[in-house]
C-alpha atoms as a PDB file:
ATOM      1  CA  UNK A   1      60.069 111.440  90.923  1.00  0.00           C
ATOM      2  CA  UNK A   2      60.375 107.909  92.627  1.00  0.00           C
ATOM      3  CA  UNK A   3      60.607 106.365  88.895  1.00  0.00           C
ATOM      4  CA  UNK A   4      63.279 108.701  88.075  1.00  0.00           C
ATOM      5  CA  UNK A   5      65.423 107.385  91.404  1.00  0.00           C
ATOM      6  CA  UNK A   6      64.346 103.932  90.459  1.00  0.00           C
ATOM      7  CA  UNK A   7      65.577 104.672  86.728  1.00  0.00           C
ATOM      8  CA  UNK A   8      68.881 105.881  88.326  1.00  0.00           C
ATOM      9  CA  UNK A   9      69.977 102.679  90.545  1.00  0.00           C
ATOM     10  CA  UNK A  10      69.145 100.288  87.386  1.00  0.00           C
ATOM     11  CA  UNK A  11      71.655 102.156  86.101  1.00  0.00           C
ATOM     12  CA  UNK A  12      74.010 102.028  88.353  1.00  0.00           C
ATOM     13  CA  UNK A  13      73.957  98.084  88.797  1.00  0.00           C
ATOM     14  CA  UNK A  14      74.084  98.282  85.216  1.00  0.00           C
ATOM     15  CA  UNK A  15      77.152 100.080  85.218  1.00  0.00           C
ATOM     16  CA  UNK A  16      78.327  98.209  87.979  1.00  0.00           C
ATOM     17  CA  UNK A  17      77.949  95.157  85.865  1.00  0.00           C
ATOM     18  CA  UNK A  18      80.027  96.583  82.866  1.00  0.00           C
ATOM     19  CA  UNK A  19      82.570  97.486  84.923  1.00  0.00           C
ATOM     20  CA  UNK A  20      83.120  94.122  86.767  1.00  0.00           C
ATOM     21  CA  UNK A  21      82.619  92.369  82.891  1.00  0.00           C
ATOM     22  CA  UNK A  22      85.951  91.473  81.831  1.00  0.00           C
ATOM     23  CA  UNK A  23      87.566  91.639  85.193  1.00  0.00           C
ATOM     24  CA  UNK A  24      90.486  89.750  85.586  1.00  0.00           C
ATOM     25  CA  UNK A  25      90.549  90.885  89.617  1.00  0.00           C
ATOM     26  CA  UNK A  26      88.101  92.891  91.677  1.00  0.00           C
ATOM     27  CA  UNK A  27      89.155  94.093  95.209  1.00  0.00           C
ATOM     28  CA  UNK A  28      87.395  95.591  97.940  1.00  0.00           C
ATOM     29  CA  UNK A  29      88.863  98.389  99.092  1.00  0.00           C
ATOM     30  CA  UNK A  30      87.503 100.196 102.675  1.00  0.00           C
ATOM     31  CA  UNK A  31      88.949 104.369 102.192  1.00  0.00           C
ATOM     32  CA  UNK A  32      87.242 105.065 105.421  1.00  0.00           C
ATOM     33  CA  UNK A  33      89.910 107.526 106.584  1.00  0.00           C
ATOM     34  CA  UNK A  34      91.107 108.919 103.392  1.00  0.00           C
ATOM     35  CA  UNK A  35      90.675 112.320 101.986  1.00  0.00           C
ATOM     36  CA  UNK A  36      89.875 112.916  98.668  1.00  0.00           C
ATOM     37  CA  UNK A  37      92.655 114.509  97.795  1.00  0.00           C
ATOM     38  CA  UNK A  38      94.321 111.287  98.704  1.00  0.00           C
ATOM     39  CA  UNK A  39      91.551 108.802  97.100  1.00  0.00           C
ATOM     40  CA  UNK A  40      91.919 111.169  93.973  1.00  0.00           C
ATOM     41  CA  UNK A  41      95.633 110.207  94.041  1.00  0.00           C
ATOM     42  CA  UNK A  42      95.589 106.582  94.448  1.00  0.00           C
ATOM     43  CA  UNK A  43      92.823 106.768  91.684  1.00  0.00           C
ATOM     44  CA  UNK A  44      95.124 109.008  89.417  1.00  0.00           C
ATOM     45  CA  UNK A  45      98.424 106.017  90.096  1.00  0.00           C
ATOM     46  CA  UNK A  46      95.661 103.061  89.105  1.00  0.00           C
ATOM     47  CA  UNK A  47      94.582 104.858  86.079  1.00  0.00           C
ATOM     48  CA  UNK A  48      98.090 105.296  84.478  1.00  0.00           C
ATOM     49  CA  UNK A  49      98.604 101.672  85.530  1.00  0.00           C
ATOM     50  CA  UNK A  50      95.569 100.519  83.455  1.00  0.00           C
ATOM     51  CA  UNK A  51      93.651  99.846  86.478  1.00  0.00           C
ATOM     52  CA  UNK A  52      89.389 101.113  87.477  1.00  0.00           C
ATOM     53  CA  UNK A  53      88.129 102.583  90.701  1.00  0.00           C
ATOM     54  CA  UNK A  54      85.059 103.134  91.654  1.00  0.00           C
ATOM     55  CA  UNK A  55      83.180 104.000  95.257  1.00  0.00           C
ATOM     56  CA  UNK A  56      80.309 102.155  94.895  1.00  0.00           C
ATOM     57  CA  UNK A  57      77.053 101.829  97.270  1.00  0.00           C
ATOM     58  CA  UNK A  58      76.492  98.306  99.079  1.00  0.00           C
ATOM     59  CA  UNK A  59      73.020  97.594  98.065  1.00  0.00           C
ATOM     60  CA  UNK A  60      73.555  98.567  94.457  1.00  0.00           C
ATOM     61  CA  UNK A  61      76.940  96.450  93.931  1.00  0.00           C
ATOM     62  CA  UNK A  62      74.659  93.259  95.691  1.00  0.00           C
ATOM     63  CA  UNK A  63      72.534  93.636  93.222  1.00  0.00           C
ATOM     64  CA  UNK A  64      75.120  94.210  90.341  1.00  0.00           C
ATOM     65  CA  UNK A  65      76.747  90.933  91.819  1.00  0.00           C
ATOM     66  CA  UNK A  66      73.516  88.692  92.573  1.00  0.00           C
ATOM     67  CA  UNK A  67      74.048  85.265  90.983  1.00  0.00           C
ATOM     68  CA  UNK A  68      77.150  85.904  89.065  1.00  0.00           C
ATOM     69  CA  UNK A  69      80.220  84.802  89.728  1.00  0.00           C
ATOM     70  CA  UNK A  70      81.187  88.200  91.695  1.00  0.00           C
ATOM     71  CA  UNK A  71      78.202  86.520  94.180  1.00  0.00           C
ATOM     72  CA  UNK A  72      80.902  85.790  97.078  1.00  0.00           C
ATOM     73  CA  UNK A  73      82.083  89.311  97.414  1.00  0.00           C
ATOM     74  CA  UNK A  74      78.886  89.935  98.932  1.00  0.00           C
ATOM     75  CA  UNK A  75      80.105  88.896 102.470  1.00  0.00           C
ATOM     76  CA  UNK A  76      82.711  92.282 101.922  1.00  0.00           C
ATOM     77  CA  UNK A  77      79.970  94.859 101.894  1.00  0.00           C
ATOM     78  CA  UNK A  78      79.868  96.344 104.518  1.00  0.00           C
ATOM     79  CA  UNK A  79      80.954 100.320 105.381  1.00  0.00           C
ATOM     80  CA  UNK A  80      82.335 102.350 102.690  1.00  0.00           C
ATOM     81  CA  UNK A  81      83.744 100.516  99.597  1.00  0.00           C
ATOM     82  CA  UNK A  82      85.535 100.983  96.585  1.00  0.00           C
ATOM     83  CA  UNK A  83      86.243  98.838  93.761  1.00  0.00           C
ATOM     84  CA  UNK A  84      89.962  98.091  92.623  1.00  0.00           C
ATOM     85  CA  UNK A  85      89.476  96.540  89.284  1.00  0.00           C
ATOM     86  CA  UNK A  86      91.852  95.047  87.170  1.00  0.00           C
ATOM     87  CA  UNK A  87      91.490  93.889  83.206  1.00  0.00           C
ATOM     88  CA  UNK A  88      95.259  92.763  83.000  1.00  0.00           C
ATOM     89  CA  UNK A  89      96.502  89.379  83.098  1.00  0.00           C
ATOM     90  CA  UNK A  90      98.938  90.804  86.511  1.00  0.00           C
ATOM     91  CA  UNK A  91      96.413  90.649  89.153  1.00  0.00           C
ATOM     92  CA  UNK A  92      99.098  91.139  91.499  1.00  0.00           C
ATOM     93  CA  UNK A  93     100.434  94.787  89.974  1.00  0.00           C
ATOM     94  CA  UNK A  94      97.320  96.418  91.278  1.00  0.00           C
ATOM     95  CA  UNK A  95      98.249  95.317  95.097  1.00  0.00           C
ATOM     96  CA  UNK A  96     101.438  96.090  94.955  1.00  0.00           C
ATOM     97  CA  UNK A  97     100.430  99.788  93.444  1.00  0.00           C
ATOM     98  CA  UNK A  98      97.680  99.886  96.283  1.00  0.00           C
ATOM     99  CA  UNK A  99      99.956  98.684  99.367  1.00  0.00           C
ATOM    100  CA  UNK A 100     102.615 101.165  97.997  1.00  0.00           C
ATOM    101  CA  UNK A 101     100.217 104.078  98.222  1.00  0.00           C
ATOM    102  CA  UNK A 102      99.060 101.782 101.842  1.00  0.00           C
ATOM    103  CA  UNK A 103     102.836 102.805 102.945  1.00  0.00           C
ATOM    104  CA  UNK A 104     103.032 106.712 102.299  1.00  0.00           C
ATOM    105  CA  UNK A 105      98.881 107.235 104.168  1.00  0.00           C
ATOM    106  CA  UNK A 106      98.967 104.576 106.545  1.00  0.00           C
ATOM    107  CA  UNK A 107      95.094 104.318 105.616  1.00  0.00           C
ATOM    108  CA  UNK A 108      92.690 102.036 103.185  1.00  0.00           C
ATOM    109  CA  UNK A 109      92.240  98.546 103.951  1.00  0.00           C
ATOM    110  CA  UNK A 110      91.368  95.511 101.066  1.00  0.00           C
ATOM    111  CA  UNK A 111      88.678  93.613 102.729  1.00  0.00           C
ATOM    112  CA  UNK A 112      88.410  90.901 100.140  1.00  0.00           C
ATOM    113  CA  UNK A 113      88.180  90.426  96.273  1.00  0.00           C
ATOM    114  CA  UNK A 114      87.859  88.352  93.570  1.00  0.00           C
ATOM    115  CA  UNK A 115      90.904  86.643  91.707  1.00  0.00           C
ATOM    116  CA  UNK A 116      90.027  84.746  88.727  1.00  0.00           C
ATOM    117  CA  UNK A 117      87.005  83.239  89.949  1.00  0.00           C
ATOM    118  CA  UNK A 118      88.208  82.989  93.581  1.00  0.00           C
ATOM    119  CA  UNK A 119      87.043  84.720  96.151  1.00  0.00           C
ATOM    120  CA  UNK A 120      90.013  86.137  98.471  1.00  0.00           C
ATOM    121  CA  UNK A 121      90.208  87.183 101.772  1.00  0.00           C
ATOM    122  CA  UNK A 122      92.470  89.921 103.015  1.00  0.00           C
ATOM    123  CA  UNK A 123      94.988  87.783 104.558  1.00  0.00           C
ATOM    124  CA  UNK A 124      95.331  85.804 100.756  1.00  0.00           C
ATOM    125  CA  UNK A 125      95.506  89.468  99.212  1.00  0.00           C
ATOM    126  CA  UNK A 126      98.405  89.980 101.847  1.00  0.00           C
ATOM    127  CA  UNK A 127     100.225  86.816 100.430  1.00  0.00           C
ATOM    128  CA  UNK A 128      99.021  87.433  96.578  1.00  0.00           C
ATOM    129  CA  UNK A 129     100.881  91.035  96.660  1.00  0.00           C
ATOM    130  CA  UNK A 130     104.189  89.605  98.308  1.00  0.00           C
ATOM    131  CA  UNK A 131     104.428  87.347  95.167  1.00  0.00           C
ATOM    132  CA  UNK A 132     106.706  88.861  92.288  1.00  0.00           C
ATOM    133  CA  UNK A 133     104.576  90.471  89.659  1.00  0.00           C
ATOM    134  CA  UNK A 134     103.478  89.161  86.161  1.00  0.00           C
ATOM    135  CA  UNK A 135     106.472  90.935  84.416  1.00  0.00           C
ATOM    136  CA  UNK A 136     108.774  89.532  87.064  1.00  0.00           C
ATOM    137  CA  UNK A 137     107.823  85.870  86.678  1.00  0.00           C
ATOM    138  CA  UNK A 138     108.333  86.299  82.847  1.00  0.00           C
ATOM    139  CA  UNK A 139     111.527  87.702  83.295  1.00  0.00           C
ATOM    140  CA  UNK A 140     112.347  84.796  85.261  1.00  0.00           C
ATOM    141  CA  UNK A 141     110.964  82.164  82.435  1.00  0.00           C
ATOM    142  CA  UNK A 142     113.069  84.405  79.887  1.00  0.00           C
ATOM    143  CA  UNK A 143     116.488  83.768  82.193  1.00  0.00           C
ATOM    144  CA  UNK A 144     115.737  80.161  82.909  1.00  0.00           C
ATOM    145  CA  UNK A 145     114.565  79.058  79.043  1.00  0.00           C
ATOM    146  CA  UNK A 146     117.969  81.275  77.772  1.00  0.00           C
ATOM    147  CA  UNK A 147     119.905  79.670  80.930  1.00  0.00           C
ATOM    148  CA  UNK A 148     120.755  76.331  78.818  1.00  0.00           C
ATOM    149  CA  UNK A 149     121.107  78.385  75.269  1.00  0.00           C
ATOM    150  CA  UNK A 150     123.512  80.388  76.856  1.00  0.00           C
ATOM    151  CA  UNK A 151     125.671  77.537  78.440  1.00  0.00           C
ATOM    152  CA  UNK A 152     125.407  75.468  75.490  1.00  0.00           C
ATOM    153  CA  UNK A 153     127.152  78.679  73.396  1.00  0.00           C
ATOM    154  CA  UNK A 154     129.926  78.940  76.147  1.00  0.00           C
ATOM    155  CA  UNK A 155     130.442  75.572  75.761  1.00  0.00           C
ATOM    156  CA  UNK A 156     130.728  75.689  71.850  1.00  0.00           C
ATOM    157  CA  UNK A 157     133.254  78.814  72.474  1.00  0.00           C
ATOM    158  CA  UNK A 158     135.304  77.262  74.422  1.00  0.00           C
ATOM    159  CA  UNK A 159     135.556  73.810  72.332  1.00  0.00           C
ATOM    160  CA  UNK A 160     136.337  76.391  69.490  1.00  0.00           C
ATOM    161  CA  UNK A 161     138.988  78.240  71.768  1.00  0.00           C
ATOM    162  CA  UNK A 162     140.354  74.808  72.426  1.00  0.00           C
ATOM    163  CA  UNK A 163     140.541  73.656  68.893  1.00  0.00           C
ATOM    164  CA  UNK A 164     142.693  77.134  67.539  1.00  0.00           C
ATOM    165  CA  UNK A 165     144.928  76.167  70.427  1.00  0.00           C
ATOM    166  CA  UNK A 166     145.124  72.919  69.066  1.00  0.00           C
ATOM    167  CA  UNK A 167     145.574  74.023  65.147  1.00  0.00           C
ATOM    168  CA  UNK A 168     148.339  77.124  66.062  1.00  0.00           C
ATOM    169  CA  UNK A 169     150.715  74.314  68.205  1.00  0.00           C
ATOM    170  CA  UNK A 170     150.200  71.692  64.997  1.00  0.00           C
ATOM    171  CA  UNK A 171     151.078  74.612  62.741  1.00  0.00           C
ATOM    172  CA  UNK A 172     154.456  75.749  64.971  1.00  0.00           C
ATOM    173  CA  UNK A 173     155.216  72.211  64.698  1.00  0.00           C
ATOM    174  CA  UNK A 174     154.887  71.575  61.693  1.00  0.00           C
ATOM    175  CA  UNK A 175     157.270  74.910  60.605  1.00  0.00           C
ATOM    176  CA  UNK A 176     159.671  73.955  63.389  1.00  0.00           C
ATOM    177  CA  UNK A 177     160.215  70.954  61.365  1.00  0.00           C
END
């Protein structure tokens, strides 16, 4: 029986591992005071997003985490967790998702996290969701490359505008006489 439990946590870090594998951003997420119905539904908004959770146990995750770059999340475990993971290249669209759902159940707290290969403490994660998301910022670059495309063609348009002026007066003239 005890090789069958032992069997069962070298699993879990296993799969604890895998999970954390191509992460782009791991967060730490404390749900003391939710209920499942409302884990369930923050769970159910992350999934459609793209986004993993998973409630993990402390000693399991340490081990998962032991000597890998994940190491400095360590200092985070401690009471109930959960892991927020996120694959995508917006590591920011999983806080703002969280601290929207944060808003409507006034419970959950992000203790810390990884970002990249940084490790984050709450009050970064505070700053990193206030940013503007990954789609923002590229919505941004889009205006601001098309910004001088655009004034360079209003330009043109209006030298063109300028110049049928120009040819319709020659042309009256030039029947007036």
């Amino acid at each position: 029986m005890a090789f069958k439990v032992r069997e069962e946590k070298v699993k879990k870090v296993e799969e604890y591992r895998k999970l954390m594998e191509n992460a782009r951003a791991v967060y730490l997420l404390d749900f003391t005071g939710l209920t499942v119905a409302e884990f369930n539904e923050l769970r159910k908004r992350l999934k459609s997003k793209g986004y993993k959770v998973k409630v993990v146990k402390n000693t399991l995750l340490k081990r998962a985490i032991d000597g890998s770059v994940y190491n400095g999340l360590s200092e985070f475990l401690r009471g109930p967790n959960a892991l927020l993971i996120s694959y995508d290249k917006d590591v920011i669209g999983i806080l703002k998702l969280f601290y929207e759902f944060r808003k409507e159940v006034e419970k959950g707290v992000l203790k810390g996290g990884w970002v990249e290969g940084e490790i984050v403490k709450r009050e970064e994660i505070r700053t990193l969701a206030a940013l503007p998301s990954y789609d923002e910022l590229m919505g941004k670059v889009v205006v601001l490359i098309n910004a001088p495309i655009n004034n360079l063609y209003m330009v043109l348009c209006g030298l063109l505008k300028k110049l049928a002026v120009v040819i319709n007066e020659i042309k009256k003239k030039k029947e007036e006489s």
